[in-house]
C-alpha atoms as a PDB file:
ATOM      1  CA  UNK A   1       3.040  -6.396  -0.597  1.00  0.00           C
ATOM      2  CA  UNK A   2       5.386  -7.679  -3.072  1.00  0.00           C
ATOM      3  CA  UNK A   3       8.471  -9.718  -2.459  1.00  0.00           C
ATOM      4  CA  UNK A   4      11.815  -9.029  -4.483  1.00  0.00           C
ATOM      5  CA  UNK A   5      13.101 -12.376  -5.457  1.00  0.00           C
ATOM      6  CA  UNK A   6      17.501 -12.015  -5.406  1.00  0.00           C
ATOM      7  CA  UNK A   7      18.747 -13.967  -8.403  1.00  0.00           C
ATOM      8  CA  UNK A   8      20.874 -16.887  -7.823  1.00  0.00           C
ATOM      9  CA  UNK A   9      24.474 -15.980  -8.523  1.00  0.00           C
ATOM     10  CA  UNK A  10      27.028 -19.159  -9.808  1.00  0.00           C
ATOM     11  CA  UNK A  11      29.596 -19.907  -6.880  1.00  0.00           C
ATOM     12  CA  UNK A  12      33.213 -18.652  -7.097  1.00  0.00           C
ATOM     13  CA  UNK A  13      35.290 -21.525  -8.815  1.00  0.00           C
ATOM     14  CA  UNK A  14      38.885 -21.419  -7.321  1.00  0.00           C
ATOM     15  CA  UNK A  15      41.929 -22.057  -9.783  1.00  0.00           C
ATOM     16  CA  UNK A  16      44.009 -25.301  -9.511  1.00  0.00           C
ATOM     17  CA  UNK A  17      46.887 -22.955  -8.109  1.00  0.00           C
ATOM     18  CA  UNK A  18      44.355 -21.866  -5.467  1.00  0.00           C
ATOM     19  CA  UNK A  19      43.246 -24.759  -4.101  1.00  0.00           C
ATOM     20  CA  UNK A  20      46.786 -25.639  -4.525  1.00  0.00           C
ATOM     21  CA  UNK A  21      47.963 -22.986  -1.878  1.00  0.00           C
ATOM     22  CA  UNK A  22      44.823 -23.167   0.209  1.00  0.00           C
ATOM     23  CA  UNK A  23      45.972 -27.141   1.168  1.00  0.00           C
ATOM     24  CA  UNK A  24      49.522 -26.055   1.551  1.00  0.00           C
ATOM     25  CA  UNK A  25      48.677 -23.239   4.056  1.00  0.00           C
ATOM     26  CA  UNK A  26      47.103 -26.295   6.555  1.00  0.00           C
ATOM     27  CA  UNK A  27      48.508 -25.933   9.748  1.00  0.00           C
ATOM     28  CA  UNK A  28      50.451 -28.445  11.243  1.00  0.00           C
ATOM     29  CA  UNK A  29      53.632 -30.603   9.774  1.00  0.00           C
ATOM     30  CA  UNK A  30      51.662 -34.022   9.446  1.00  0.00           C
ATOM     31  CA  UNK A  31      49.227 -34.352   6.594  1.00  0.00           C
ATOM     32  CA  UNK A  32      46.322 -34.316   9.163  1.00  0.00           C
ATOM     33  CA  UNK A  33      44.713 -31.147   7.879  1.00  0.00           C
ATOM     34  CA  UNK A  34      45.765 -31.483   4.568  1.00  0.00           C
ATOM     35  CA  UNK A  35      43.785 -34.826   4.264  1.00  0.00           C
ATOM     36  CA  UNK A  36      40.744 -33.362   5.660  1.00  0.00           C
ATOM     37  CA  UNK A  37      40.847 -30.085   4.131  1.00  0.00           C
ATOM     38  CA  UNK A  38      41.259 -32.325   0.780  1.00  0.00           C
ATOM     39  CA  UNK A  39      38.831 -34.736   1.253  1.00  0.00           C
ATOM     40  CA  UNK A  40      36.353 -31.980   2.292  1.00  0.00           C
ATOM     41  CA  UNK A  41      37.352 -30.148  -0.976  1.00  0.00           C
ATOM     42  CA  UNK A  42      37.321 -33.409  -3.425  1.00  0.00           C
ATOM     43  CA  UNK A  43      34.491 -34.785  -2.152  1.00  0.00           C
ATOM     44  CA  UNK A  44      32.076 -32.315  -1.143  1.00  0.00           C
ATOM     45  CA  UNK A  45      31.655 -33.244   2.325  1.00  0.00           C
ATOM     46  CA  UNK A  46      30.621 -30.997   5.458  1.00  0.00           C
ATOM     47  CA  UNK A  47      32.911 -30.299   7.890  1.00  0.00           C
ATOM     48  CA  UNK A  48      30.550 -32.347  10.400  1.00  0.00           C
ATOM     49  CA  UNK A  49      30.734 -34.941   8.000  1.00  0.00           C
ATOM     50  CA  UNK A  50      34.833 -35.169   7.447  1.00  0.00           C
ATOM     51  CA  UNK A  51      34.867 -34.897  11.258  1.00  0.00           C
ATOM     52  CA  UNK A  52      33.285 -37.938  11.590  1.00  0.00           C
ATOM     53  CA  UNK A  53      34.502 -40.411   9.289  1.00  0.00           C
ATOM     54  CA  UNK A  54      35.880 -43.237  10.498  1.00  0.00           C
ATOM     55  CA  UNK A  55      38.520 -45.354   8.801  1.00  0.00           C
ATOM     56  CA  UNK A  56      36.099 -48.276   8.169  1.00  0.00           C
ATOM     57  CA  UNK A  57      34.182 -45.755   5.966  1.00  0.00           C
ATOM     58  CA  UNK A  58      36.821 -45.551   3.212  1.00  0.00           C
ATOM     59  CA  UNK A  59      36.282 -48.238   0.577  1.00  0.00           C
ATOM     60  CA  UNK A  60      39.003 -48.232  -1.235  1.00  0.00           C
ATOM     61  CA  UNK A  61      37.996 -51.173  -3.561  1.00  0.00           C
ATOM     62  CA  UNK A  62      34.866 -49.247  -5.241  1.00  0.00           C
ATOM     63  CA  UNK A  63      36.626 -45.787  -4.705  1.00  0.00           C
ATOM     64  CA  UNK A  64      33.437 -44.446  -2.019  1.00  0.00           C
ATOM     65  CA  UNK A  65      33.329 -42.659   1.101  1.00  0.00           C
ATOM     66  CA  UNK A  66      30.367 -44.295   3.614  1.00  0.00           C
ATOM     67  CA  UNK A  67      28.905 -40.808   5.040  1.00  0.00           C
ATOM     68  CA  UNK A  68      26.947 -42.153   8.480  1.00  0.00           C
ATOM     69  CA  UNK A  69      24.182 -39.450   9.043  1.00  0.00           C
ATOM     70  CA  UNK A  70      25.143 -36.299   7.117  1.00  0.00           C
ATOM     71  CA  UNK A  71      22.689 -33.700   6.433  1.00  0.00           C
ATOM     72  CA  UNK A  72      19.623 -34.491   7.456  1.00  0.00           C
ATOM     73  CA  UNK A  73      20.697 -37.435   9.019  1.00  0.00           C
ATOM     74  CA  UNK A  74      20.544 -39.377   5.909  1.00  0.00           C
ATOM     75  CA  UNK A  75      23.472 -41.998   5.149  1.00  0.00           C
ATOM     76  CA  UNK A  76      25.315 -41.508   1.296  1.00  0.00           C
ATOM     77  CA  UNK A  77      27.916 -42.705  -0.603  1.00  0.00           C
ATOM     78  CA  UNK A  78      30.927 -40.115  -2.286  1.00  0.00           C
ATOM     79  CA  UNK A  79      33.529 -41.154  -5.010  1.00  0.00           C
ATOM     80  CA  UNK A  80      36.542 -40.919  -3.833  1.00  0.00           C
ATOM     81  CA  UNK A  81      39.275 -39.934  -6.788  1.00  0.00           C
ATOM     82  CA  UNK A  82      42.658 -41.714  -7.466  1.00  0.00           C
ATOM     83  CA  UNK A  83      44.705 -38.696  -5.861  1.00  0.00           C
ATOM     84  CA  UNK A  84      42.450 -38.119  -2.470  1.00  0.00           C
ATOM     85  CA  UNK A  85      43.105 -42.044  -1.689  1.00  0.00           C
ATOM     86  CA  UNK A  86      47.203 -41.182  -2.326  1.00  0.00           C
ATOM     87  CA  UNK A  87      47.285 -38.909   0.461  1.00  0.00           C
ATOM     88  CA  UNK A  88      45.006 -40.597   2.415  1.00  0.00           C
ATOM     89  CA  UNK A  89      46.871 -43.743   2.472  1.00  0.00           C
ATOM     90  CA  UNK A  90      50.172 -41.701   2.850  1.00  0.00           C
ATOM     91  CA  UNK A  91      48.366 -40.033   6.078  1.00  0.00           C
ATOM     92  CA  UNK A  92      47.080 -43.323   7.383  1.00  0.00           C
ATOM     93  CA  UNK A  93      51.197 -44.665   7.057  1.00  0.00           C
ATOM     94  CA  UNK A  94      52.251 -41.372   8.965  1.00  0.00           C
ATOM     95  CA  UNK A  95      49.308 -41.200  11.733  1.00  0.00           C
ATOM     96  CA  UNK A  96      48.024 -45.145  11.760  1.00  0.00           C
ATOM     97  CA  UNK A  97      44.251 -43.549  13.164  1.00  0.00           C
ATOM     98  CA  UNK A  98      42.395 -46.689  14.475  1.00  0.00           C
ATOM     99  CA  UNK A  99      38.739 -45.794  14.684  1.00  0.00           C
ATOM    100  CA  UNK A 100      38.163 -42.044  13.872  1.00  0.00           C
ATOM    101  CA  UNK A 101      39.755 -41.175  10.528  1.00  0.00           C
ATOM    102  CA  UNK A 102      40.491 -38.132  11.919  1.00  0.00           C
ATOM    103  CA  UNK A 103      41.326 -38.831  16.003  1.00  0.00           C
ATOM    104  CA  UNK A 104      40.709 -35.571  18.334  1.00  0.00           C
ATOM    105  CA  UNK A 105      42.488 -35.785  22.391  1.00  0.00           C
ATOM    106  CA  UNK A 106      41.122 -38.083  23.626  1.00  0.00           C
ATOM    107  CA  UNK A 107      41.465 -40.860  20.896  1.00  0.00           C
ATOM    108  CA  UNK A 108      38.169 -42.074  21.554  1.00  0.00           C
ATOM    109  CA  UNK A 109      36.609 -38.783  20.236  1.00  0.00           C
ATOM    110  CA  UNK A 110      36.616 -37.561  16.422  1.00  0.00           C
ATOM    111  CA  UNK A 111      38.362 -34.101  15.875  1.00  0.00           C
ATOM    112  CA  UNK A 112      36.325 -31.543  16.747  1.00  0.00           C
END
């Protein structure tokens, strides 16, 4: 028996305007989704992962994201870029989260 091996195909790259209209189209009038849906985007992180980041895992003095058990419940660190800390910072002012960076109902739990 002989196995067909598929050949890797390169991901689809989306456009600046793309991404652009993909944040915009986060529902909601806070900056909630748009934050996560951005960090998630910038950084590379799974949706688990954005889901539960807590504030205390932003540093913004070495520009890193603290990921607690991601994939394969290993701990990492992500840059974080000049723009992604704007809006987070500008989220933080609007929503003040406390623990979660991203609060679900109840508080005590992340989003979901």
């Amino acid at each position: 028996m002989q196995f067909r091996t598929q050949p890797r195909k390169l991901p689809i790259v989306f456009s600046v305007e793309e991404v652009s209209d993909l944040l915009m189209a986060a529902p909601g009038p806070g900056l909630k989704y748009r934050a996560a849906l951005s960090i998630s985007y910038g950084a590379g992180l799974r949706a688990s992962e954005v889901c539960n980041l807590k504030v205390s895992d932003i540093d913004s003095d070495r520009m890193l994201f603290h990921v607690d058990q991601g994939k394969g419940g290993k701990d990492r660190k992500v840059m974080l870029s000049p723009g992604l800390l704007n809006l987070l910072r500008d989220y933080w002012h609007d929503a003040r989260p406390e623990g979660w960076l991203f609060p679900g109902k109840p508080k005590i739990n992340p989003i979901s």
